[in-house]
C-alpha atoms as a PDB file:
ATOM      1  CA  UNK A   1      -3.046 -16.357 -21.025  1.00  0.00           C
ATOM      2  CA  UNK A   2      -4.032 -14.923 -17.288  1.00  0.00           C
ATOM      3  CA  UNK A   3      -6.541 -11.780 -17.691  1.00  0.00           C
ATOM      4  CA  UNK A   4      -4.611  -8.382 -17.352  1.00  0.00           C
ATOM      5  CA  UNK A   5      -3.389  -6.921 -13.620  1.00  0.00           C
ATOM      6  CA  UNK A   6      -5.045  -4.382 -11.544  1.00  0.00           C
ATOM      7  CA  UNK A   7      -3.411  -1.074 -11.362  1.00  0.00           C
ATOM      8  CA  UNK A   8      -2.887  -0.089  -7.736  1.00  0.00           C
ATOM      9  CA  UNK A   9      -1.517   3.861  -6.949  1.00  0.00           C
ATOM     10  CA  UNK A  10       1.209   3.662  -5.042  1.00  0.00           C
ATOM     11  CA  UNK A  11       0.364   6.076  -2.057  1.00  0.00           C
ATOM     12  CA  UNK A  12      -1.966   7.710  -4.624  1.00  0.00           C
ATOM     13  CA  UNK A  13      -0.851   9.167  -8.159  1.00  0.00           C
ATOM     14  CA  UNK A  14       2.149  10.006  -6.325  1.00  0.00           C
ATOM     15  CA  UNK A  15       4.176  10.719  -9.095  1.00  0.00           C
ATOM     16  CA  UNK A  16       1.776  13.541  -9.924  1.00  0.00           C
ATOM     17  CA  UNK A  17       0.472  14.237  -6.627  1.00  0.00           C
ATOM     18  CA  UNK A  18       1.944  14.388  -3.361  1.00  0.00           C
ATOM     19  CA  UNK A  19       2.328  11.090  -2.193  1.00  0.00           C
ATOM     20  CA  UNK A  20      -0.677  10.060   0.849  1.00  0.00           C
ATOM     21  CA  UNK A  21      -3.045  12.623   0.164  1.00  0.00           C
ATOM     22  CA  UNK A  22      -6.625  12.725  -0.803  1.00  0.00           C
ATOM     23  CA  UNK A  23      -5.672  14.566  -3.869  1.00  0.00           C
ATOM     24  CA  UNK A  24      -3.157  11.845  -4.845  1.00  0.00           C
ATOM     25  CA  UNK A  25      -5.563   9.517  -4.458  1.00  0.00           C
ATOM     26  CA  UNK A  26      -8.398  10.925  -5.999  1.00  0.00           C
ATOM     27  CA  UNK A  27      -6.275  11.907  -9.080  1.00  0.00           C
ATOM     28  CA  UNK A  28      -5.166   7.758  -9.042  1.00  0.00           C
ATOM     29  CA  UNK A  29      -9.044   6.571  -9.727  1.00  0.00           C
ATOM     30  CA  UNK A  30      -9.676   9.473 -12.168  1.00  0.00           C
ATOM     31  CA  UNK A  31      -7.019   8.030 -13.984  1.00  0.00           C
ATOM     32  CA  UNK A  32      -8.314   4.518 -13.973  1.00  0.00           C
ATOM     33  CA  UNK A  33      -6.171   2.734 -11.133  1.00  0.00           C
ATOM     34  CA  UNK A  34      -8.633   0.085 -10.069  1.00  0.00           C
ATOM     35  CA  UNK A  35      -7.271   0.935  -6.006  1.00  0.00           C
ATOM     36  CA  UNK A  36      -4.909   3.177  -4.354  1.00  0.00           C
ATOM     37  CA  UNK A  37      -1.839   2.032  -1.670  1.00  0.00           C
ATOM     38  CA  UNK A  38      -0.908   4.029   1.252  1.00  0.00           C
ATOM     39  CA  UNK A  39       0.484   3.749   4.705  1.00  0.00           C
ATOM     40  CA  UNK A  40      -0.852   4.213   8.127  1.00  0.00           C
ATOM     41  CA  UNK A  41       0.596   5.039  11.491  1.00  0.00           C
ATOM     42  CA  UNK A  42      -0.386   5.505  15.020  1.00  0.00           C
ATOM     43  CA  UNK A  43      -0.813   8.734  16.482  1.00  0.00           C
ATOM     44  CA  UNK A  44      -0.036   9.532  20.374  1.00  0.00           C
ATOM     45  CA  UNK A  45      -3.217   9.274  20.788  1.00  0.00           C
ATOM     46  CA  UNK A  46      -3.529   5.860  19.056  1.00  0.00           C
ATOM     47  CA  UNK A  47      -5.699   6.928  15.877  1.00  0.00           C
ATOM     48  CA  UNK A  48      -4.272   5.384  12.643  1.00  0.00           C
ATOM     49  CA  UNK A  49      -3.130   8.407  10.399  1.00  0.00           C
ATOM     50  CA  UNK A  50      -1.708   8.238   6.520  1.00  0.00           C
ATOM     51  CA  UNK A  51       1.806   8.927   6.235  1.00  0.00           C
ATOM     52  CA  UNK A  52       5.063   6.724   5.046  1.00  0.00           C
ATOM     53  CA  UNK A  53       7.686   8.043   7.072  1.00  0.00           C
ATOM     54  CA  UNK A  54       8.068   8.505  10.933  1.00  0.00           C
ATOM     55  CA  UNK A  55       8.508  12.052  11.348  1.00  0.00           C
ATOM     56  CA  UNK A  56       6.968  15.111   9.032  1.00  0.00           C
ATOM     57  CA  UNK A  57      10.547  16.404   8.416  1.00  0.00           C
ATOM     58  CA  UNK A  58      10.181  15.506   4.422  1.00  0.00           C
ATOM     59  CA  UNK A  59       6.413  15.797   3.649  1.00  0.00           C
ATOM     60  CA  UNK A  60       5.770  18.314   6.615  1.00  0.00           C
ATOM     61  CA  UNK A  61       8.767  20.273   6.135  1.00  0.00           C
ATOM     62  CA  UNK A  62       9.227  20.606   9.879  1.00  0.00           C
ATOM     63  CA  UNK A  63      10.584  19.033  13.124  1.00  0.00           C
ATOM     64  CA  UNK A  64       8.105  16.405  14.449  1.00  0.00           C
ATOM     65  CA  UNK A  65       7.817  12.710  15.071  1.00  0.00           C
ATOM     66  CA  UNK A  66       4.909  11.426  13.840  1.00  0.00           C
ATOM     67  CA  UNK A  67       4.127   8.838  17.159  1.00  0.00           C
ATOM     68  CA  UNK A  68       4.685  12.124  19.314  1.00  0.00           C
ATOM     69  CA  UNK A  69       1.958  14.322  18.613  1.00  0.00           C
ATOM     70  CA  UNK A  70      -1.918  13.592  18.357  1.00  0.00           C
ATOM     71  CA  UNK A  71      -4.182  13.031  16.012  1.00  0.00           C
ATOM     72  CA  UNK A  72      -5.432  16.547  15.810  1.00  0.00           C
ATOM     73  CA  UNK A  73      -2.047  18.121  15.064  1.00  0.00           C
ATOM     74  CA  UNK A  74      -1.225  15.578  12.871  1.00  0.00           C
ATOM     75  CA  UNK A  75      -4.469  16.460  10.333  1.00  0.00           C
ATOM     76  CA  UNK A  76      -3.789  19.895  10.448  1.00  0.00           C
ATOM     77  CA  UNK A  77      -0.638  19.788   9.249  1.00  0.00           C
ATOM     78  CA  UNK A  78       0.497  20.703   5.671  1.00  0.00           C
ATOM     79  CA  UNK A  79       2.095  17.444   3.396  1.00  0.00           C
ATOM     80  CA  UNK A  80       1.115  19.363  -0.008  1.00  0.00           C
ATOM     81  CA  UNK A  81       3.581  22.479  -0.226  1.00  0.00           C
ATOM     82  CA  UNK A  82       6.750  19.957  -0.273  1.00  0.00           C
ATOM     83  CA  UNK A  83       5.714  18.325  -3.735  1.00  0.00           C
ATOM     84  CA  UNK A  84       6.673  21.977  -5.778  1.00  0.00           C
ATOM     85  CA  UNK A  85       9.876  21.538  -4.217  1.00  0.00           C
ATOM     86  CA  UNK A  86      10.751  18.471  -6.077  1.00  0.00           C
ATOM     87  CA  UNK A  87      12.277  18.869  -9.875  1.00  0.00           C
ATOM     88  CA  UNK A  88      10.174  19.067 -12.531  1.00  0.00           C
ATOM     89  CA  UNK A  89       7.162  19.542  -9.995  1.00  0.00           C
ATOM     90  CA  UNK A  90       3.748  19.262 -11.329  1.00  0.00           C
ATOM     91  CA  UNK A  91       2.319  23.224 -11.959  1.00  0.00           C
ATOM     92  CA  UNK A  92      -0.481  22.427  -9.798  1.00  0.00           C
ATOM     93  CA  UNK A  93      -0.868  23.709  -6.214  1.00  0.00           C
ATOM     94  CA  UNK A  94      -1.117  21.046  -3.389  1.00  0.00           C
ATOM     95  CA  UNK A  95      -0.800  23.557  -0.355  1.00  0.00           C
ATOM     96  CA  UNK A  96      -3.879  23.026   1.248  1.00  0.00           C
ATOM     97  CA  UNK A  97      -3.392  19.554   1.691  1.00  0.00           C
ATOM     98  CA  UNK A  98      -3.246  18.258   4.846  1.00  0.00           C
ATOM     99  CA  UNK A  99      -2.517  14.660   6.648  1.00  0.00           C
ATOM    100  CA  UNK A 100      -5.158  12.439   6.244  1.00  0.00           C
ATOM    101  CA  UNK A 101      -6.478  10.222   9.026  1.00  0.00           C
ATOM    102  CA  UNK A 102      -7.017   6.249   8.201  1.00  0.00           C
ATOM    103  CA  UNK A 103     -10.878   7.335   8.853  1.00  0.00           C
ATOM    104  CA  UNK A 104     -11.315  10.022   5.922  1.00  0.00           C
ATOM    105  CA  UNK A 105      -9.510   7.483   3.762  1.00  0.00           C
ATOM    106  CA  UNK A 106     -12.261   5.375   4.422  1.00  0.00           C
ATOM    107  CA  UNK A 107     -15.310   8.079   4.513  1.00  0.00           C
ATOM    108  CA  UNK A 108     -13.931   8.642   0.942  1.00  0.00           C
ATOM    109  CA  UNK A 109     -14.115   5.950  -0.825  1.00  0.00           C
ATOM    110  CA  UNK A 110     -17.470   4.684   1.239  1.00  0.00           C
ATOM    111  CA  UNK A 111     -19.568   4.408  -2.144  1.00  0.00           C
ATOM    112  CA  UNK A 112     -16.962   2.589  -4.201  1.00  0.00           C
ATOM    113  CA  UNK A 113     -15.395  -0.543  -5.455  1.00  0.00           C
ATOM    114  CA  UNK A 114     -12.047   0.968  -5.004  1.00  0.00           C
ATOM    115  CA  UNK A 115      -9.525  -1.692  -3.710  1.00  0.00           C
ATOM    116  CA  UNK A 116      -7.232  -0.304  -0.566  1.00  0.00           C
ATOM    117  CA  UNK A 117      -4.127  -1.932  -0.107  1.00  0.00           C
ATOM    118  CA  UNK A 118      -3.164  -0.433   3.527  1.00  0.00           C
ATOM    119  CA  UNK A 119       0.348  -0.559   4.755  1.00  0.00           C
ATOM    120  CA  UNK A 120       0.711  -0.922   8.449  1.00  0.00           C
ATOM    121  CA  UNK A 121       3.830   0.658   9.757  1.00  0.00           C
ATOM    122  CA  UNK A 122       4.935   0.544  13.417  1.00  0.00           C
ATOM    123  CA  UNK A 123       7.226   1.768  16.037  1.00  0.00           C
ATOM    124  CA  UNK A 124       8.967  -1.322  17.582  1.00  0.00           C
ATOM    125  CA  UNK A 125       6.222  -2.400  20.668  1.00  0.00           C
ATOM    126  CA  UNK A 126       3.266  -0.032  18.857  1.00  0.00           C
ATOM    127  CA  UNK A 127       2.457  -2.914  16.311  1.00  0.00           C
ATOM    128  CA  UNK A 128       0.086  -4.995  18.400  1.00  0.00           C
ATOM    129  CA  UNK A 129      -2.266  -1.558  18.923  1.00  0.00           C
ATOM    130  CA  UNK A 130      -1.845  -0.377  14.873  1.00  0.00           C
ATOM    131  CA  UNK A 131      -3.319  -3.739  13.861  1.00  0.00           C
ATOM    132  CA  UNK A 132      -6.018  -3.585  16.338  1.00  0.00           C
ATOM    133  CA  UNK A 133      -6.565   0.277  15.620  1.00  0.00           C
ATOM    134  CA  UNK A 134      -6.760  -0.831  11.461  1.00  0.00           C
ATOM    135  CA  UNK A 135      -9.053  -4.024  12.537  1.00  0.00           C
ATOM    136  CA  UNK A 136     -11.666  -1.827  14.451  1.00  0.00           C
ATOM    137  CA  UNK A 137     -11.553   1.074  11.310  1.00  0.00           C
ATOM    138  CA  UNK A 138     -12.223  -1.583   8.813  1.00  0.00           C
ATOM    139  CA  UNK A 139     -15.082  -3.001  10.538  1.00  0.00           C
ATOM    140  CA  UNK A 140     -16.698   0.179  11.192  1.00  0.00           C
ATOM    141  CA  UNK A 141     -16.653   1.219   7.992  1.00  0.00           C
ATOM    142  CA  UNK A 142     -17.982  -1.907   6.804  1.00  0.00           C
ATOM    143  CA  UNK A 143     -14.989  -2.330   3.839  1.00  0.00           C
ATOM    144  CA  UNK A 144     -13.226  -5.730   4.781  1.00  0.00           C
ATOM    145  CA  UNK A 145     -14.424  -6.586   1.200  1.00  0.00           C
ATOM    146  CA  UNK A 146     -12.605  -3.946  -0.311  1.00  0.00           C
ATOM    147  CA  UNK A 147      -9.471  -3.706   1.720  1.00  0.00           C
ATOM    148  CA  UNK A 148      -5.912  -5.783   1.666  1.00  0.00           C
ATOM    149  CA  UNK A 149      -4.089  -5.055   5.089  1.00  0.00           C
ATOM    150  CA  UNK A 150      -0.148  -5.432   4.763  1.00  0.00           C
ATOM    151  CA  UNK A 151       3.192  -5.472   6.539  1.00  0.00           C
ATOM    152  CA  UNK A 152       7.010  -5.875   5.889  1.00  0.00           C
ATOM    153  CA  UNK A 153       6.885  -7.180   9.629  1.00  0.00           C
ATOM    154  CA  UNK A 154       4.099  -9.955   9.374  1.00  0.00           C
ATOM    155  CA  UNK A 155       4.028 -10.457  12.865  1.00  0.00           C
ATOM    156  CA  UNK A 156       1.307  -7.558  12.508  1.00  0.00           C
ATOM    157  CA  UNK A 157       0.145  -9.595   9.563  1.00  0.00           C
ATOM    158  CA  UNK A 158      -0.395 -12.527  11.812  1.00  0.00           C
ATOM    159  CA  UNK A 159      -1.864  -9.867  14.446  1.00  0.00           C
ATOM    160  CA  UNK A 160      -4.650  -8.600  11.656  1.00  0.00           C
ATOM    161  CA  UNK A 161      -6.052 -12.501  11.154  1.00  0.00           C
ATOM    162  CA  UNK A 162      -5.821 -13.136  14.925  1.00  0.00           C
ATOM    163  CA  UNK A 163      -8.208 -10.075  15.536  1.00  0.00           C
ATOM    164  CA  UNK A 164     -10.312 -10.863  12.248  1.00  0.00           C
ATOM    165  CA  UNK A 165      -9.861 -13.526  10.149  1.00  0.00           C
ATOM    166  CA  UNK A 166     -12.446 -12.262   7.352  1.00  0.00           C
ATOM    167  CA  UNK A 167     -10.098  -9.230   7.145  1.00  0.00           C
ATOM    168  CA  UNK A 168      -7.735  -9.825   4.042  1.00  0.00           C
ATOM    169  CA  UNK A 169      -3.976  -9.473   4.485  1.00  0.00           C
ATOM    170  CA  UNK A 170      -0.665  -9.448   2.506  1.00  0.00           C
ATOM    171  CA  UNK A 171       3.000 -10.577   3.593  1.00  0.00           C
ATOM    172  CA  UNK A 172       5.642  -7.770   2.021  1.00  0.00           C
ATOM    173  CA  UNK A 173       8.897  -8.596   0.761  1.00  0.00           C
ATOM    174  CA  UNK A 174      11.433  -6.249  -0.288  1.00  0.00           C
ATOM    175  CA  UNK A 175      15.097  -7.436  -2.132  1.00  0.00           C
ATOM    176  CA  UNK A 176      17.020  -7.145   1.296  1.00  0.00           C
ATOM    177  CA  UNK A 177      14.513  -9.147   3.805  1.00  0.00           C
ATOM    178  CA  UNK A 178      15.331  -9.094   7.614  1.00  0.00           C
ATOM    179  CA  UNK A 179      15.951 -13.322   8.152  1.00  0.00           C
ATOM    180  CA  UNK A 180      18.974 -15.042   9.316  1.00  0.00           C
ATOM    181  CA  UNK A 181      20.361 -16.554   5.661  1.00  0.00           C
ATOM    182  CA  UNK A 182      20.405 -19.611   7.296  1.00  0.00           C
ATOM    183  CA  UNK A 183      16.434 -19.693   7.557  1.00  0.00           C
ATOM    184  CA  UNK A 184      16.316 -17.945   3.982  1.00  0.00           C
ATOM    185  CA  UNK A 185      17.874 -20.885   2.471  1.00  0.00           C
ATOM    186  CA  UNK A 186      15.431 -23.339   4.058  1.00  0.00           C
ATOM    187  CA  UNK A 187      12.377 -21.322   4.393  1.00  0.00           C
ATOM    188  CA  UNK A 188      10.912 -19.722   1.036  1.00  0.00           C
ATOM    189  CA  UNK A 189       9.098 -16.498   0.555  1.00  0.00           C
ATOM    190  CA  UNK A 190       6.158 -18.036   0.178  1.00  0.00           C
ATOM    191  CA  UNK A 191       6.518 -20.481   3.121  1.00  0.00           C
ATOM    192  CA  UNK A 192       7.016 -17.188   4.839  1.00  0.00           C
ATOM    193  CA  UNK A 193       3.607 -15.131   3.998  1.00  0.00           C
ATOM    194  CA  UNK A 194       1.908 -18.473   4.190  1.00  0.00           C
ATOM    195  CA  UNK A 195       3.401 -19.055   7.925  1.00  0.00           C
ATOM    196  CA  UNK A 196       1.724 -15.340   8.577  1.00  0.00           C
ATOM    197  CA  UNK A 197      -1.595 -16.005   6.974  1.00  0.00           C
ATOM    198  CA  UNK A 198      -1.730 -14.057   4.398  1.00  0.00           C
ATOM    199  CA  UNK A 199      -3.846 -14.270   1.375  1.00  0.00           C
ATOM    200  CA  UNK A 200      -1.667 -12.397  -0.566  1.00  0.00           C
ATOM    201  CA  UNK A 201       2.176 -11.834  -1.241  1.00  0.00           C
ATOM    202  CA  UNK A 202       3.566  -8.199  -2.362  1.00  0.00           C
ATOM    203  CA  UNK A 203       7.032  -8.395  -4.018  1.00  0.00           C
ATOM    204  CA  UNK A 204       9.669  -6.065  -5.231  1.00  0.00           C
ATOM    205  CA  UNK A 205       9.426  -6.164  -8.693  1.00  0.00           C
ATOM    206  CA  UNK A 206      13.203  -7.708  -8.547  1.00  0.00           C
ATOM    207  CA  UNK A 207      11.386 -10.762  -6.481  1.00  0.00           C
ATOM    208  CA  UNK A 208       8.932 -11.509  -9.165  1.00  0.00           C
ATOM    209  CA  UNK A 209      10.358 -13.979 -11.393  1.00  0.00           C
ATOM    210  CA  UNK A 210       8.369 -16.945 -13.075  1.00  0.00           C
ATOM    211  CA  UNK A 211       9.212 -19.486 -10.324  1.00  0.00           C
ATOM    212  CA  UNK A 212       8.185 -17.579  -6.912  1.00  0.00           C
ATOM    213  CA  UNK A 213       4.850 -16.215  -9.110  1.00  0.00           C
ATOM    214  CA  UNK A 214       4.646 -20.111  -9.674  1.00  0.00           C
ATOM    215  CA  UNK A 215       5.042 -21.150  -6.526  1.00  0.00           C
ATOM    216  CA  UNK A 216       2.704 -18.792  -5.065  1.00  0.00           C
ATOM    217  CA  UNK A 217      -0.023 -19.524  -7.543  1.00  0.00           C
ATOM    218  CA  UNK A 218       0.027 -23.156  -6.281  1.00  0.00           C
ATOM    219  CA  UNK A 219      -0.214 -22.407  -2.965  1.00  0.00           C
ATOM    220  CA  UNK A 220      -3.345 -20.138  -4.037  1.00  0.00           C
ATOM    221  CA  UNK A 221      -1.236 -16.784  -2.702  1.00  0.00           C
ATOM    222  CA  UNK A 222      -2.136 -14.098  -4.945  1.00  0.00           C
ATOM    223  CA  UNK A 223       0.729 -11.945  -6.076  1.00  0.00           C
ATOM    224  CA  UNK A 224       1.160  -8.136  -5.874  1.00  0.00           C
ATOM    225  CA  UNK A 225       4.012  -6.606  -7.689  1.00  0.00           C
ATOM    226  CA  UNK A 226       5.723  -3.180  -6.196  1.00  0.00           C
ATOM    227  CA  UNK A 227       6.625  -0.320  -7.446  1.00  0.00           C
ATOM    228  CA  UNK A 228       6.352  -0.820 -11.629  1.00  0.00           C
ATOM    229  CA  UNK A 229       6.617   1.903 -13.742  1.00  0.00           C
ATOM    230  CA  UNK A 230       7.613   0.500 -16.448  1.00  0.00           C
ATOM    231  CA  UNK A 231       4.086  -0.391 -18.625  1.00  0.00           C
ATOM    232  CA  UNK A 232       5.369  -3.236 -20.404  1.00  0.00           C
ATOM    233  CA  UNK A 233       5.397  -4.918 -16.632  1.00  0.00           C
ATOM    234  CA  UNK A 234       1.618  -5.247 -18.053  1.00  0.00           C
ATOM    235  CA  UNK A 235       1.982  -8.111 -19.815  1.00  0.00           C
ATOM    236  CA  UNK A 236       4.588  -9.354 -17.882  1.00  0.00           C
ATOM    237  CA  UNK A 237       2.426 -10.212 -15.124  1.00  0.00           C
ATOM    238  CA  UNK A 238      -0.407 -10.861 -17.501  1.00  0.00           C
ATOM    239  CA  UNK A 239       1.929 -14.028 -18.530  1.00  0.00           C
ATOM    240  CA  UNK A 240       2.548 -14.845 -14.593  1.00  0.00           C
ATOM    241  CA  UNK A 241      -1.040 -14.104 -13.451  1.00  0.00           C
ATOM    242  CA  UNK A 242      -0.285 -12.119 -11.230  1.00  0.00           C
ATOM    243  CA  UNK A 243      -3.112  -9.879  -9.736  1.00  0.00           C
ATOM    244  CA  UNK A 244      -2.311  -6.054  -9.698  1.00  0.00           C
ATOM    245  CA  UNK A 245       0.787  -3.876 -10.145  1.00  0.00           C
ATOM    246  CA  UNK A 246       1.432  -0.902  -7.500  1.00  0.00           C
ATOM    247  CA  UNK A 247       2.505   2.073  -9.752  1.00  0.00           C
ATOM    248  CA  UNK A 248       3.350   5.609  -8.700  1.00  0.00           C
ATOM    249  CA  UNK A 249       2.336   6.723 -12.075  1.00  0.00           C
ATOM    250  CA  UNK A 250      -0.779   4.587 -12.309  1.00  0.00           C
ATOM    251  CA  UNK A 251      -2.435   6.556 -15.635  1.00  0.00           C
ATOM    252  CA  UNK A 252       0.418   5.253 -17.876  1.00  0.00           C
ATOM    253  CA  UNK A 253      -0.416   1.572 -16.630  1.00  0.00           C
ATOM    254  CA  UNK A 254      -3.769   1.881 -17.362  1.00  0.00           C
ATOM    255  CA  UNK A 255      -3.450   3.310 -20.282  1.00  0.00           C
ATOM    256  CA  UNK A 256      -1.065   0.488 -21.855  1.00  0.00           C
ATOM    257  CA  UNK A 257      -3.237  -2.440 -20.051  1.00  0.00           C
ATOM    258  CA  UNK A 258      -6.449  -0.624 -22.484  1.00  0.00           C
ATOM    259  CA  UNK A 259      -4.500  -0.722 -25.147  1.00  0.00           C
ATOM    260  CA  UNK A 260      -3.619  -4.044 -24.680  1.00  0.00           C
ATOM    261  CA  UNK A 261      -6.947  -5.760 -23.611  1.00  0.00           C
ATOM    262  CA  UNK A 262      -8.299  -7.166 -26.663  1.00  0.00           C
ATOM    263  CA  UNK A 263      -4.611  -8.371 -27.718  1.00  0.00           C
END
């Protein structure tokens, strides 16, 4: 029997928190996620800032693309106040949180062990700079050991090792993934992240059956599992060894994998 999977936040305790802020991911490792998962962009100004989508429309809750305005706009701006908007909202108040840059991700966690899985996401001709913008943040705050860079486009995976291979990396696969079917039926996931040189391979939990967490095991890919959950996912990847789970609700996780560990 494998040992039991990291829990990973999935952009923070985001079912609890708003999703990408400190607070969600502070509230993740007081819970007992063993890392937090978030996304980075570029601002105009090139500095790598936390946020999923490309404009502030849903966590802003106003006009603005996110590649458009700098850095300094960007962190003032308010992505708490949306989260009481959403049913059955958590009672507590997340108004004074602002963007976060990649940087006071970083500067928070500087005197931990917490894993960051980083998810690079890029404007079509901005990917080249993101990578190199995440490379040079990583090194300065001396946390390559702690961090897993990914990408659903792994030519910025490919871009990360080229810069810095010591720099750890993961190839992302969602159900739908953007290949010709004709490659897809010769060319396997795994072929795929390996091709990118990643050390790692995050799936949709719909990817991760028994013989791609197989396959990847023998080609010494470690296997990431997004977005579970469901807690009895525990032991299901306990039984395919594979290495951490991404949950938005990362407490109940933990809480099952304790319950389970001397089992």
């Amino acid at each position: 029997m494998s040992e039991l999977p990291l829990i990973i936040g999935h952009r923070g305790a985001s079912a609890i928190a708003p999703e990408n802020t400190l607070a969600a991911f502070k509230r993740a490792i007081q819970d007992g996620a063993d890392g937090i998962e978030f996304d980075v962009r570029l601002s105009l100004d090139g500095v790598p800032v936390v946020i999923h989508d490309s404009t502030l429309a849903r966590t802003g809750l106003i006009d603005g693309v996110v590649a458009e305005l700098s850095a300094e706009a960007l962190v003032r701006t308010d992505v708490g106040s949306w989260f009481a908007q959403r049913p059955n909202a958590h009672s507590l108040d997340f108004s004074n949180e602002k963007l976060p840059s990649l940087q006071q991700v970083f500067e928070l966690f500087a005197n931990s062990d917490v894993l960051l899985y980083v998810e690079m996401k890029s404007l079509v001709g901005a990917g080249e700079r993101l990578a190199a913008e995440a490379a040079t943040a990583i090194r300065k705050h001396a946390v390559a050991k702690r961090v897993i860079v990914s990408s659903f486009d792994l030519s910025l995976v490919r871009a990360v090792k080229a810069i810095d291979s010591a720099i750890r990396t993961a190839a992302l696969f969602e159900p739908k993934v953007s290949i010709p079917a004709t490659l897809i039926r010769r060319i396997t996931l795994i072929e795929l992240a390996k091709m990118s040189g990643a050390d790692e391979i995050c799936l949709h939990h719909t990817l991760a059956g028994r013989r791609l967490t197989e396959q990847a095991r023998k080609s010494k890919i470690e296997v990431v599992v997004w977005t579970v959950d469901d807690p009895e996912w525990v032991e299901r990847a306990r039984s395919r060894g594979v290495k951490a789970l991404i949950s938005n609700d990362p407490a109940s996780l933990v809480r099952y994998r304790n319950s389970h560990a001397a089992i």
